[in-house]
PDB file of N, CA and C in Angstrom:
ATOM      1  N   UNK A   1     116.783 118.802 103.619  1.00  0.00           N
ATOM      2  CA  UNK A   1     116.103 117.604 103.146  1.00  0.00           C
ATOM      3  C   UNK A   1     115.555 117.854 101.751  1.00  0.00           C
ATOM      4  N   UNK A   2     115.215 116.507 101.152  1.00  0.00           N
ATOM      5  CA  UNK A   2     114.873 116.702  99.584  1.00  0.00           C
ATOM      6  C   UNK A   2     113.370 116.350  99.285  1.00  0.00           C
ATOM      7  N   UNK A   3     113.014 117.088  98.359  1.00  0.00           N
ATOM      8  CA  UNK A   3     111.295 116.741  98.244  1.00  0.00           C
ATOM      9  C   UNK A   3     111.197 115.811  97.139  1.00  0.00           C
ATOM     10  N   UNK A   4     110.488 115.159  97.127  1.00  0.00           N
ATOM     11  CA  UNK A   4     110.291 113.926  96.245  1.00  0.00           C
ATOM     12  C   UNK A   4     108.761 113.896  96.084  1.00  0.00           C
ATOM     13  N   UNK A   5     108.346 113.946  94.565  1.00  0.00           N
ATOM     14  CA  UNK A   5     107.122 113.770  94.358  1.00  0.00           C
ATOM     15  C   UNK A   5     106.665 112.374  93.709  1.00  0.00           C
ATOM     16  N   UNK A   6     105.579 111.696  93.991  1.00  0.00           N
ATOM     17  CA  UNK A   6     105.219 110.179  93.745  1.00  0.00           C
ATOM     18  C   UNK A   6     103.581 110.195  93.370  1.00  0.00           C
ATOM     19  N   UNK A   7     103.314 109.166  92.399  1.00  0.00           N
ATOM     20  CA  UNK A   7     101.848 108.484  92.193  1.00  0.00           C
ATOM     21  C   UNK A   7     101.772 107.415  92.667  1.00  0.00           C
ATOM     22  N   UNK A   8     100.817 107.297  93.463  1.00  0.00           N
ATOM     23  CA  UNK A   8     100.083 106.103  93.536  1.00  0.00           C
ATOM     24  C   UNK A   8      99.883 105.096  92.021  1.00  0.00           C
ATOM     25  N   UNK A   9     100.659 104.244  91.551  1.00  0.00           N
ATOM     26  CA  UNK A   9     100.481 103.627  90.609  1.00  0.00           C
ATOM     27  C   UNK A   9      99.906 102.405  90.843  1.00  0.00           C
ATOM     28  N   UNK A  10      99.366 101.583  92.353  1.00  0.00           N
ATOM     29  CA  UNK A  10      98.763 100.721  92.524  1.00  0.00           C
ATOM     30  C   UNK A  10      98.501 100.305  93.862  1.00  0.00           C
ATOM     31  N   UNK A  11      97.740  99.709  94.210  1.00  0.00           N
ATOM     32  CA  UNK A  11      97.518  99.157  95.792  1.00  0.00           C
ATOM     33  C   UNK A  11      97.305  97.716  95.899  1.00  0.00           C
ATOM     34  N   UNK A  12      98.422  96.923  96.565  1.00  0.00           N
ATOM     35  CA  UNK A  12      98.174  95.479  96.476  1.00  0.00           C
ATOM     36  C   UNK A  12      98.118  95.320  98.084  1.00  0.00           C
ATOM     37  N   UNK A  13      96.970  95.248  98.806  1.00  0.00           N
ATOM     38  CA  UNK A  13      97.021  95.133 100.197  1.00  0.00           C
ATOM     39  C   UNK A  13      97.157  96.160 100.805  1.00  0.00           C
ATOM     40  N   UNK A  14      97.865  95.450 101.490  1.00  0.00           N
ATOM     41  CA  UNK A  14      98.876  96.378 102.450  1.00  0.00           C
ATOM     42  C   UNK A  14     100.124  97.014 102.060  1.00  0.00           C
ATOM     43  N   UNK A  15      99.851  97.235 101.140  1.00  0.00           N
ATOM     44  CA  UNK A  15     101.252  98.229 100.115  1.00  0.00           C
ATOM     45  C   UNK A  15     100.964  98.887  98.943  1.00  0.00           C
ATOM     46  N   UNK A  16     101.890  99.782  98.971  1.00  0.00           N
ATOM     47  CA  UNK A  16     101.312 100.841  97.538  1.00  0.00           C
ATOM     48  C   UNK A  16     102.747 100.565  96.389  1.00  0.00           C
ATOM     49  N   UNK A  17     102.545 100.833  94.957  1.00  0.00           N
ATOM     50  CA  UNK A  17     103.228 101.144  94.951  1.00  0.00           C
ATOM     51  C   UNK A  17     103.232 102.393  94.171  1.00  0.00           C
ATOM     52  N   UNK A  18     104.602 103.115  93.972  1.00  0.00           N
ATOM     53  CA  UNK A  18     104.755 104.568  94.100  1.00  0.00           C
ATOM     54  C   UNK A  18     105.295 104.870  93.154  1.00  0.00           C
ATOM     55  N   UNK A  19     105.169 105.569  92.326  1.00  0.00           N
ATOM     56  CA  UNK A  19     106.144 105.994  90.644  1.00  0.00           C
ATOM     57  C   UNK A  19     106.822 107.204  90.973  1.00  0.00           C
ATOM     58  N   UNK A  20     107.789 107.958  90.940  1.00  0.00           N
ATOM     59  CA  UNK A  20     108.363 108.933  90.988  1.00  0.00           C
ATOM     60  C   UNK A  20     107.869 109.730  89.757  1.00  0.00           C
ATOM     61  N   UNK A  21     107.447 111.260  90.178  1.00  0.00           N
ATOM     62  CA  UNK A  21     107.051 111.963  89.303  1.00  0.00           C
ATOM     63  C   UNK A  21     107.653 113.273  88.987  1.00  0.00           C
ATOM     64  N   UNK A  22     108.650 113.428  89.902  1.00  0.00           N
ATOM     65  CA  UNK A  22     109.495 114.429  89.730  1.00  0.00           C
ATOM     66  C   UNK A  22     110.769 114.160  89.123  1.00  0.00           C
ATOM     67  N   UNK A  23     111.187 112.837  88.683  1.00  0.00           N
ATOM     68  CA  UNK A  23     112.250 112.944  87.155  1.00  0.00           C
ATOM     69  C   UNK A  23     111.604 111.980  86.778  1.00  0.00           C
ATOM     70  N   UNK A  24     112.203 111.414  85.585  1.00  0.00           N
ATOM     71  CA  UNK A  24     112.129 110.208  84.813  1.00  0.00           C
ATOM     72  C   UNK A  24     112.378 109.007  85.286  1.00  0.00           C
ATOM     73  N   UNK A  25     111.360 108.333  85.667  1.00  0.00           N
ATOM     74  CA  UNK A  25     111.809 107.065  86.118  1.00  0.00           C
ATOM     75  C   UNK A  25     110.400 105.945  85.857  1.00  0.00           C
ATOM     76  N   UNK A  26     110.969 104.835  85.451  1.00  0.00           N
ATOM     77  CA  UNK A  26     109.552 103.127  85.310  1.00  0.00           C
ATOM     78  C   UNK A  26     109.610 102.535  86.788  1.00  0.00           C
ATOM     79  N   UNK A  27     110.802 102.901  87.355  1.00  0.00           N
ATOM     80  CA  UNK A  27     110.766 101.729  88.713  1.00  0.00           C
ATOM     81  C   UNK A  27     109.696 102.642  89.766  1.00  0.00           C
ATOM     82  N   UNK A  28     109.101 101.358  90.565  1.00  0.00           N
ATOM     83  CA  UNK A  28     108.428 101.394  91.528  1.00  0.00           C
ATOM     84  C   UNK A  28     108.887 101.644  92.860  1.00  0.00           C
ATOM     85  N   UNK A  29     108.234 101.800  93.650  1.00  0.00           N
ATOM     86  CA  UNK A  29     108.414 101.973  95.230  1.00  0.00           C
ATOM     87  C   UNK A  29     107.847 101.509  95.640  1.00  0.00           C
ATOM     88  N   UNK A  30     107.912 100.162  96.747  1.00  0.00           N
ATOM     89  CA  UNK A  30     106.875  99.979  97.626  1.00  0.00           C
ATOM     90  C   UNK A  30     107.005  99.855  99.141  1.00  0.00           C
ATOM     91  N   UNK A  31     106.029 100.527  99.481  1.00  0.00           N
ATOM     92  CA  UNK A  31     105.651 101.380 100.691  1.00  0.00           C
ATOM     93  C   UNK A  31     104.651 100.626 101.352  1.00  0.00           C
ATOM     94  N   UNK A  32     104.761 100.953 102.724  1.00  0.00           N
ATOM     95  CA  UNK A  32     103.409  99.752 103.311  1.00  0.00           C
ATOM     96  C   UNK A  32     102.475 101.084 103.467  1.00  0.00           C
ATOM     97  N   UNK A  33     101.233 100.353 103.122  1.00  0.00           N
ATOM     98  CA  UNK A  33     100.094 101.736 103.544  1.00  0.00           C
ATOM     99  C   UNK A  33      99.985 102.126 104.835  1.00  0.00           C
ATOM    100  N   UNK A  34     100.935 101.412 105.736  1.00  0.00           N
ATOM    101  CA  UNK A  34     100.457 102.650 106.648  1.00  0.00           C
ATOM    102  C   UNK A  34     101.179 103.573 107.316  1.00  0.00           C
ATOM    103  N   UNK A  35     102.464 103.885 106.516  1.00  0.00           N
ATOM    104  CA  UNK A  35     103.313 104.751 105.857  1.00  0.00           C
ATOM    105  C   UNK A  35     102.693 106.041 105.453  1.00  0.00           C
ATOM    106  N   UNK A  36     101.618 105.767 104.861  1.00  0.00           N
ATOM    107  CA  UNK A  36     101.094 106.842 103.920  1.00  0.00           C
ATOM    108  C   UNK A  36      99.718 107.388 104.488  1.00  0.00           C
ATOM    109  N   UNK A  37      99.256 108.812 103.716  1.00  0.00           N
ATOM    110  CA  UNK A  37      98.119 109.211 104.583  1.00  0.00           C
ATOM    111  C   UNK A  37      96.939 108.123 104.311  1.00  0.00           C
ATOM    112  N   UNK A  38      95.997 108.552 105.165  1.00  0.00           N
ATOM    113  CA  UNK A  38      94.348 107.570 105.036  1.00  0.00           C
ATOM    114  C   UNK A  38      93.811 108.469 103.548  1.00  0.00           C
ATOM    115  N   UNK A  39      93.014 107.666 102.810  1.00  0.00           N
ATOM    116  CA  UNK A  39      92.438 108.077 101.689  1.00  0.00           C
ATOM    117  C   UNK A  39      93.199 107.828 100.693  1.00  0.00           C
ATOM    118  N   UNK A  40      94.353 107.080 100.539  1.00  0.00           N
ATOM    119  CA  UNK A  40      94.891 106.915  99.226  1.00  0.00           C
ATOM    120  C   UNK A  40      93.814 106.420  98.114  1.00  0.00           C
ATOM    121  N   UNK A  41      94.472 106.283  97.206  1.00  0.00           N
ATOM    122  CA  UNK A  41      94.006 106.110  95.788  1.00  0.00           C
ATOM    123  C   UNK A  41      94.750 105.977  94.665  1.00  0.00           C
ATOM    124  N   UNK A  42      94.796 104.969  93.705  1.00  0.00           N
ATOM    125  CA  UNK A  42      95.355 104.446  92.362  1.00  0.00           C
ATOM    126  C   UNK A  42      95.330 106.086  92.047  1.00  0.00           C
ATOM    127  N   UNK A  43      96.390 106.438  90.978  1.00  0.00           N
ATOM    128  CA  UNK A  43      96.461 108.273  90.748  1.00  0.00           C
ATOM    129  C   UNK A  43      96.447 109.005  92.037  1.00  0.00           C
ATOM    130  N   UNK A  44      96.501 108.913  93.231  1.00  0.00           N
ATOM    131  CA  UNK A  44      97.299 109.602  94.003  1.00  0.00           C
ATOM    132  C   UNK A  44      98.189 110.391  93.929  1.00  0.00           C
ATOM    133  N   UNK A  45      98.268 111.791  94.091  1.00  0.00           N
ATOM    134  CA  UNK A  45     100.005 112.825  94.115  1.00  0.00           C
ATOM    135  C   UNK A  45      99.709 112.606  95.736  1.00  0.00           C
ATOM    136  N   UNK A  46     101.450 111.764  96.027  1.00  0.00           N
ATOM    137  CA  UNK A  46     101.709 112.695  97.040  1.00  0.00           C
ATOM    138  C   UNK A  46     102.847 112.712  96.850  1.00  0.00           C
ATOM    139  N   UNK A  47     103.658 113.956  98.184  1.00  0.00           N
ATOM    140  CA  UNK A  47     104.846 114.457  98.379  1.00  0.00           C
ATOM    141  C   UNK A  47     105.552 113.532  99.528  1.00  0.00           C
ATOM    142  N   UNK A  48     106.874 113.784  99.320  1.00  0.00           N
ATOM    143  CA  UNK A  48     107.435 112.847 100.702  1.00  0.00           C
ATOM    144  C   UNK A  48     108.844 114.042 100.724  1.00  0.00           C
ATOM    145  N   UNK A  49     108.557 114.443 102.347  1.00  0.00           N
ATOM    146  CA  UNK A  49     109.592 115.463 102.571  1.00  0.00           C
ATOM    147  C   UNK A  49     109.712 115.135 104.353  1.00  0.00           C
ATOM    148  N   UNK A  50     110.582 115.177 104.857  1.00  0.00           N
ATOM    149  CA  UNK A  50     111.100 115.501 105.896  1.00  0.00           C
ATOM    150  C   UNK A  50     110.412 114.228 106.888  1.00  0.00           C
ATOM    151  N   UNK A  51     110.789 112.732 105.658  1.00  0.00           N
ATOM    152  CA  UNK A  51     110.447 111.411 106.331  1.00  0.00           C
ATOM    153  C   UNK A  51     109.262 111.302 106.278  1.00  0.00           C
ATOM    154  N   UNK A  52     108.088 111.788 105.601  1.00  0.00           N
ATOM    155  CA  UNK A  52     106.782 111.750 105.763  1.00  0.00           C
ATOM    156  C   UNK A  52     106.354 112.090 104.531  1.00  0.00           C
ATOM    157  N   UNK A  53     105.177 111.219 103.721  1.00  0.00           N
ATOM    158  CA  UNK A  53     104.011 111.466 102.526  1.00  0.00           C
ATOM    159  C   UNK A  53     102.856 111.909 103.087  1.00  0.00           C
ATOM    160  N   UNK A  54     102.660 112.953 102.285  1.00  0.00           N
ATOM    161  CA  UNK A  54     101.632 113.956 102.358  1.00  0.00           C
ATOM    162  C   UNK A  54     100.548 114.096 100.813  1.00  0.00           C
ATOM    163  N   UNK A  55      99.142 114.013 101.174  1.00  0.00           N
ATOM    164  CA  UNK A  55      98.838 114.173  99.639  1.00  0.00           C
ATOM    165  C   UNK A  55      98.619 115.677  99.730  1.00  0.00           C
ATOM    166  N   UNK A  56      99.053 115.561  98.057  1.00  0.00           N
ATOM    167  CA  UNK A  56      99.261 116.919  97.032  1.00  0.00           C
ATOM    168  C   UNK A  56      97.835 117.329  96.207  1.00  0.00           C
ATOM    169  N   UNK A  57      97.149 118.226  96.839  1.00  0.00           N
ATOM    170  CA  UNK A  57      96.049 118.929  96.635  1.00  0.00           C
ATOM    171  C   UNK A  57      96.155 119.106  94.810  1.00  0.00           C
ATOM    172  N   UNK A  58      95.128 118.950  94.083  1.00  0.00           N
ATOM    173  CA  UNK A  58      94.312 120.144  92.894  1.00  0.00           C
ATOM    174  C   UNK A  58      95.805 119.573  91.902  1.00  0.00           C
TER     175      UNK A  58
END
């Protein structure tokens, strides 16, 4: 499986959306929050590996 790293670039509701931060990319992702861990946040790192986002510590 492949690791994929993402920001929290916004929260509209019940959905995030997600910037890819591990290549170059403007397009978004959107994800329903409850997909994702509790405690998100606008600037959020998290990881998404093995079907599941995880936030990315420090």
């Amino acid at each position: 499986m492949e690791t994929w790293y993402y920001e929290v670039a916004s929260i509209d509701g019940d959905y995030a959306n997600l910037r890819r931060t591990d290549i170059e990319s403007d397009e978004l992702k959107l994800v329903a929050r409850a997909l994702l861990p509790d405690g998100i946040a606008e600037g959020t790192r998290l990881k998404y590996e093995f079907l599941q986002y995880s936030i990315v510590e420090g």
